[in-house]
Protein backbone atom coordinates (compact mmCIF):
# COMPACT_ATOMS: atom_id res chain seq x y z
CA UNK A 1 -207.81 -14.40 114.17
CA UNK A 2 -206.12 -17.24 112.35
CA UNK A 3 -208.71 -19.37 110.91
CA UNK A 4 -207.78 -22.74 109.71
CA UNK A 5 -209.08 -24.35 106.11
CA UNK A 6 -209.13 -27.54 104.54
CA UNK A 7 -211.03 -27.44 100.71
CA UNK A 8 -212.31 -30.54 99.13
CA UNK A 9 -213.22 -30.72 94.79
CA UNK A 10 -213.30 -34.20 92.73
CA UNK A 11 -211.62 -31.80 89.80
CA UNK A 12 -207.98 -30.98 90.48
CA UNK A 13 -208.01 -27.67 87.93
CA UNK A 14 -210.86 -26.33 89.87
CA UNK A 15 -208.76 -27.58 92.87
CA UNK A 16 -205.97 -25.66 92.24
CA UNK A 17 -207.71 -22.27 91.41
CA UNK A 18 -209.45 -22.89 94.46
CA UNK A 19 -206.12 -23.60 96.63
CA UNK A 20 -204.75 -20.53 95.12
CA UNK A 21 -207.65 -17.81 96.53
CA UNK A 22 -207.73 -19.38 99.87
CA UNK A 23 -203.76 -19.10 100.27
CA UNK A 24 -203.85 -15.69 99.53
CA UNK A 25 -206.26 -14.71 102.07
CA UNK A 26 -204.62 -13.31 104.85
CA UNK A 27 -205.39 -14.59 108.72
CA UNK A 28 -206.12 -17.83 106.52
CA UNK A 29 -204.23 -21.02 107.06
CA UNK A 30 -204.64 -23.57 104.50
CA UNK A 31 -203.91 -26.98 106.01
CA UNK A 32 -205.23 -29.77 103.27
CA UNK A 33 -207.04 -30.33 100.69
CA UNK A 34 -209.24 -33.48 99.51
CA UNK A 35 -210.04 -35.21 96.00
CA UNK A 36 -213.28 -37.13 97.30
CA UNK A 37 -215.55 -36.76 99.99
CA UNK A 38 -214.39 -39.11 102.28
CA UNK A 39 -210.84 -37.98 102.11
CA UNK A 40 -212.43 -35.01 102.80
CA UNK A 41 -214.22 -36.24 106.10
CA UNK A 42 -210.86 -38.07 107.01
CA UNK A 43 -209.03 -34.94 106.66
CA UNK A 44 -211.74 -32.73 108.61
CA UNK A 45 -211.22 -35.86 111.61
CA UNK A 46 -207.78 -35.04 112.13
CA UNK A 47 -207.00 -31.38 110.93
CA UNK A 48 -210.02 -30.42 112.55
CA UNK A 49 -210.40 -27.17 110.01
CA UNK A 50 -212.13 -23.77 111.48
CA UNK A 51 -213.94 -24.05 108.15
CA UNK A 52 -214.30 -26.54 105.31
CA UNK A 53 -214.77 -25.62 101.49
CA UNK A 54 -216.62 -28.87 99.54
CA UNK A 55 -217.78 -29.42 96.46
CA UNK A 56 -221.34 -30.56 96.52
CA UNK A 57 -220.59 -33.51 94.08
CA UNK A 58 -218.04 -35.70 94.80
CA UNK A 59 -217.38 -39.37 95.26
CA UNK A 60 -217.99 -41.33 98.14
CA UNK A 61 -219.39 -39.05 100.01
CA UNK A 62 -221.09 -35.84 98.88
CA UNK A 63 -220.10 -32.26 100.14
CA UNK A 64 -223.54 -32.32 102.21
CA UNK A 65 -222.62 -36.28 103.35
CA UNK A 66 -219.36 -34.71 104.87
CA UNK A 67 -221.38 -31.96 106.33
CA UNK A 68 -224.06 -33.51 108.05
CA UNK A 69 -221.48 -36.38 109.25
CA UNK A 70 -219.16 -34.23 110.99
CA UNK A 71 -222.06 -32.21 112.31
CA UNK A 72 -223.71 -35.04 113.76
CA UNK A 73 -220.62 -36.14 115.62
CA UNK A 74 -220.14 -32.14 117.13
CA UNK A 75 -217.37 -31.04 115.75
CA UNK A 76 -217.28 -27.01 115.36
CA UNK A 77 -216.19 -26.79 111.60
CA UNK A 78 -218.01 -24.85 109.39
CA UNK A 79 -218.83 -25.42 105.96
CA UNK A 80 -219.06 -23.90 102.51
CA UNK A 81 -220.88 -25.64 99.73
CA UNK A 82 -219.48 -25.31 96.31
CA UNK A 83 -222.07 -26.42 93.26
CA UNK A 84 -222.88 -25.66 89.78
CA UNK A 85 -226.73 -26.38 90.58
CA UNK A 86 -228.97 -23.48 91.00
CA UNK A 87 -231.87 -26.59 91.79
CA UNK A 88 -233.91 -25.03 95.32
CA UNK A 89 -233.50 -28.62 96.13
CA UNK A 90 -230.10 -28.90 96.75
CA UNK A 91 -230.28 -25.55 98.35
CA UNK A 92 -232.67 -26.40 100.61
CA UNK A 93 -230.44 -29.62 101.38
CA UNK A 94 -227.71 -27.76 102.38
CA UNK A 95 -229.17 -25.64 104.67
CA UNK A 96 -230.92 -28.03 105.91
CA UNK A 97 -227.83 -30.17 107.01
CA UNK A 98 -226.35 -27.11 108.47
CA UNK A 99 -223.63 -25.43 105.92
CA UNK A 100 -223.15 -21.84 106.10
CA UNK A 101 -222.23 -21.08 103.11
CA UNK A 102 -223.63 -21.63 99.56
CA UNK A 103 -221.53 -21.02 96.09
CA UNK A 104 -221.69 -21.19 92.50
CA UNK A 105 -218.91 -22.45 91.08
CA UNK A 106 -219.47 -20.19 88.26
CA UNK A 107 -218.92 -17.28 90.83
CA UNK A 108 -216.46 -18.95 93.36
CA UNK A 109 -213.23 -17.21 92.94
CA UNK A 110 -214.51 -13.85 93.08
CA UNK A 111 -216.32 -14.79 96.14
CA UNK A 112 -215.19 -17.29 98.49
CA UNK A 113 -212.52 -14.44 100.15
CA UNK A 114 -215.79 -12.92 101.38
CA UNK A 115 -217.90 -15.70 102.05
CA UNK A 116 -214.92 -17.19 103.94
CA UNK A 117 -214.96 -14.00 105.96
CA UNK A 118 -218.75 -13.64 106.66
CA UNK A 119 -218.47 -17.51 107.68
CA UNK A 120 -215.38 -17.48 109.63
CA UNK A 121 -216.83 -14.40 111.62
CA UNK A 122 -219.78 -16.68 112.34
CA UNK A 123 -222.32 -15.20 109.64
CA UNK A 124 -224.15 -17.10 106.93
CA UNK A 125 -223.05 -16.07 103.19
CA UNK A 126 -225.14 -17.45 100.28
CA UNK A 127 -223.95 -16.73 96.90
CA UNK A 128 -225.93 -13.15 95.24
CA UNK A 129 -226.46 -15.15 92.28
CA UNK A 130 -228.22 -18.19 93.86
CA UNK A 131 -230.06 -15.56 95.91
CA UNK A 132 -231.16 -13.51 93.34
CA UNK A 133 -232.34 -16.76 91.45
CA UNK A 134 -234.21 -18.73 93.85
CA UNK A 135 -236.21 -14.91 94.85
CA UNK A 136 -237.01 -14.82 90.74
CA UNK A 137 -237.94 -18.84 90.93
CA UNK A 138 -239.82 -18.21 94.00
CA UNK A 139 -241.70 -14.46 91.92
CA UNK A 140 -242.53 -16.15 89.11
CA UNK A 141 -244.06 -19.03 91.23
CA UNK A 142 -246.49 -16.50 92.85
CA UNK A 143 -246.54 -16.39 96.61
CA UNK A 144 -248.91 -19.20 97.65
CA UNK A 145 -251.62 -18.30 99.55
CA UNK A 146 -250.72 -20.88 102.37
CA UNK A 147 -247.69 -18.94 102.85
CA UNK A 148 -249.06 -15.45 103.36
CA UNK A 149 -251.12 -16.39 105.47
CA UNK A 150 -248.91 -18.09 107.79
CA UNK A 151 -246.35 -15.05 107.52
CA UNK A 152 -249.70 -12.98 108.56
CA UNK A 153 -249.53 -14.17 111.19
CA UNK A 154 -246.61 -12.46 112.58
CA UNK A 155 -246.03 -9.90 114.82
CA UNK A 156 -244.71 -6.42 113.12
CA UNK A 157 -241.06 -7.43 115.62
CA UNK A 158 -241.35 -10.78 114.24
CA UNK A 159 -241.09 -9.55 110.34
CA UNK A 160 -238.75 -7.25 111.23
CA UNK A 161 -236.73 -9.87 112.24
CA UNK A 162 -237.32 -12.07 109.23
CA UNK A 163 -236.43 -9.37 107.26
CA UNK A 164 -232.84 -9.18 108.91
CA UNK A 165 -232.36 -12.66 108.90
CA UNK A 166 -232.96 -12.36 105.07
CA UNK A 167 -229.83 -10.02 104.90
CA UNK A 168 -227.85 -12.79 107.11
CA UNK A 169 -227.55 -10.87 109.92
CA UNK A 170 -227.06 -12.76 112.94
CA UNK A 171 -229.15 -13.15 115.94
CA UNK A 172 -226.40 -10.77 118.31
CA UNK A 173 -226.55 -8.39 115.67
CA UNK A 174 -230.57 -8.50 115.23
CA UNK A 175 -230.12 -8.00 119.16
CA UNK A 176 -228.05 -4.93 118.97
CA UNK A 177 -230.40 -3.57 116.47
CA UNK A 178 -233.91 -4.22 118.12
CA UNK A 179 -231.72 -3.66 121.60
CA UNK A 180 -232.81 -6.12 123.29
CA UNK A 181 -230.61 -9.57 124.97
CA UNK A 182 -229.66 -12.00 122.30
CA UNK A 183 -232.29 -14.71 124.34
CA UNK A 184 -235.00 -12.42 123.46
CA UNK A 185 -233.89 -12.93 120.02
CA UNK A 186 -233.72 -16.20 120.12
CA UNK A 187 -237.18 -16.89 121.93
CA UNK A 188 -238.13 -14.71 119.15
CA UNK A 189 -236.87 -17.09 116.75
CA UNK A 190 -238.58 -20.22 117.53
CA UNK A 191 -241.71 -18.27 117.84
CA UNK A 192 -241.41 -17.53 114.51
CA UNK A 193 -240.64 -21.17 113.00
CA UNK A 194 -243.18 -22.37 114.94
CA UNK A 195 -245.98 -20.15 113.21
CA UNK A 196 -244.05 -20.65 110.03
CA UNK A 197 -244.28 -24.55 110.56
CA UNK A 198 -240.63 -25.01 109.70
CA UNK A 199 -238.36 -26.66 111.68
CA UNK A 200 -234.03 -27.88 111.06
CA UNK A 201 -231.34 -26.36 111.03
CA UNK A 202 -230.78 -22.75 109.12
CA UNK A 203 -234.77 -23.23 108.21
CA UNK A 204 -235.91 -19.57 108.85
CA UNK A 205 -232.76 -18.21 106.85
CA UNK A 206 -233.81 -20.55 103.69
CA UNK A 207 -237.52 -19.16 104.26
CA UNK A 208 -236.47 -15.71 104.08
CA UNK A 209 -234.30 -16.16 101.08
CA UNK A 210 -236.99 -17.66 99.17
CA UNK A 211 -239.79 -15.45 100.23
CA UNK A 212 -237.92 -12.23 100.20
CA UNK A 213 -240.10 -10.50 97.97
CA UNK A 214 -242.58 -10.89 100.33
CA UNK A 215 -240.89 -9.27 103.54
C-alpha cells in the first residue's frame, strides 16, 4: 500500500533531514512539506496526506493545533508529533487531541521509518525513549493510591487488556489474541475507561504508558 505524506518543521535543516528519511521509505509518497503550522493545515486541506509528520512547535498554529483542527473537521489523516519536550504535559496533549504517533526529535531519524509503519498500518507508535521516561517519571512518583485502587478494580480480562494496549497493540489484534469479536473488545474498552474515570481520545493508551509498571 502506497501511503501518502506531507511533513511540517519551523527549522528547514531539521526539514531537510526529515524530507530525506521519509523519501527513502519505500510504499511512501512524499507529497509536501510545510514551514509553519498553518501551511501545514493548508497543505493537509488539499493534499489530503494518509499521514502527517509535525513538529509540535511551530508558528501559527502548533503541530497539536493542526491535529485537533483537521480531526475535528473528519478528515482520515493521521498524525505524528515531532518534539524535543519529554514534559507528560505535552504528551498527554497529544494524545489527547488524537495523534498516533509521538517522537523525540533527538531520536527521529532513526525512528520515524518505523513509527511511519506502525502508524500507517493503523497502530499507535510512541517514541521508546519518551516511554521509558514518562514510566521512570511516573516510578519515581510512586503509584498513588487513588490509582491502584481504581485499576483494582478490574477484571483479570480487563488488565490483560490494559496490558496489551500498553504494548500498542490494537483492539483487532487484542481480539485475535483473547479470540473473541473485535466489539467484545471494544465493549471491553469503555468498560475499562469508565472504571478508570478517563475519558478522550487515545486516553487508556496514555494510562497504560504511564502506569506500566503497575500492569
Amino acid at each position: 500500500m502506497l501511503y501518502k505524506v506531507i511533513i511540517a518543521d519551523d527549522h528547514p535543516v531539521f526539514r531537510t533531514g526529515i524530507r530525506e528519511v521519509v523519501s527513502n521509505i519505500a510504499g511512501v509518497e512524499l507529497c509536501g512539506e510545510a514551514g509553519d503550522g498553518l501551511e501545514a493545515y493548508q497543505l493537509i486541506l488539499s493534499t489530503l496526506p494518509d499521514i502527517a509528520v509535525l513538529d509540535l512547535d511551530m508558528p501559527k498554529l502548533t503541530g497539536i493545533d493542526v491535529c485537533e483542527k483537521v480531526l475535528n473537521e473528519k478528515h482520515n489523516t493521521r498524525f505524528i508529533i515531532l518534539t524535543m519536550h519529554k514534559d507528560r504535559h505535552f504528551f498527554d496533549d497529544a494524545m489527547h487531541k488524537g495523534a498516533m504517533g509521538y517522537l523525540l526529535k533527538d531520536s527521529a531519524v532513526d525512528e520515524l521509518v518505523s513509527c511511519i509503519k506502525e502508524v500507517g498500518s493503523g497502530k499507535k507508535y510512541v517514541s521508546p525513549t519518551i516511554e521509558n521516561y514518562l514510566t521512570e517519571y511516573t516510578a519515581s512518583e510512586h503509584f498513588p493510591e487513588s490509582v491502584k485502587a481504581l485499576y483494582n478494580t478490574l477484571t483479570p480480562t480487563e488488565k490483560i487488556i490494559v496490558k496489551l494496549v500498553s504494548q500498542s497493540i490494537t483492539t483487532q489484534e487484542i481480539a485475535d489474541n483473547l479470540f473473541v469479536s473485535k466489539n467484545t473488545i471494544e465493549n471491553h474498552r469503555a468498560n475499562i475507561a469508565r472504571k478508570l474515570k478517563i475519558e478522550g481520545k487515545n486516553s487508556l493508551l496514555k494510562f497504560a504508558l504511564l502506569y506500566k509498571k503497575l500492569l
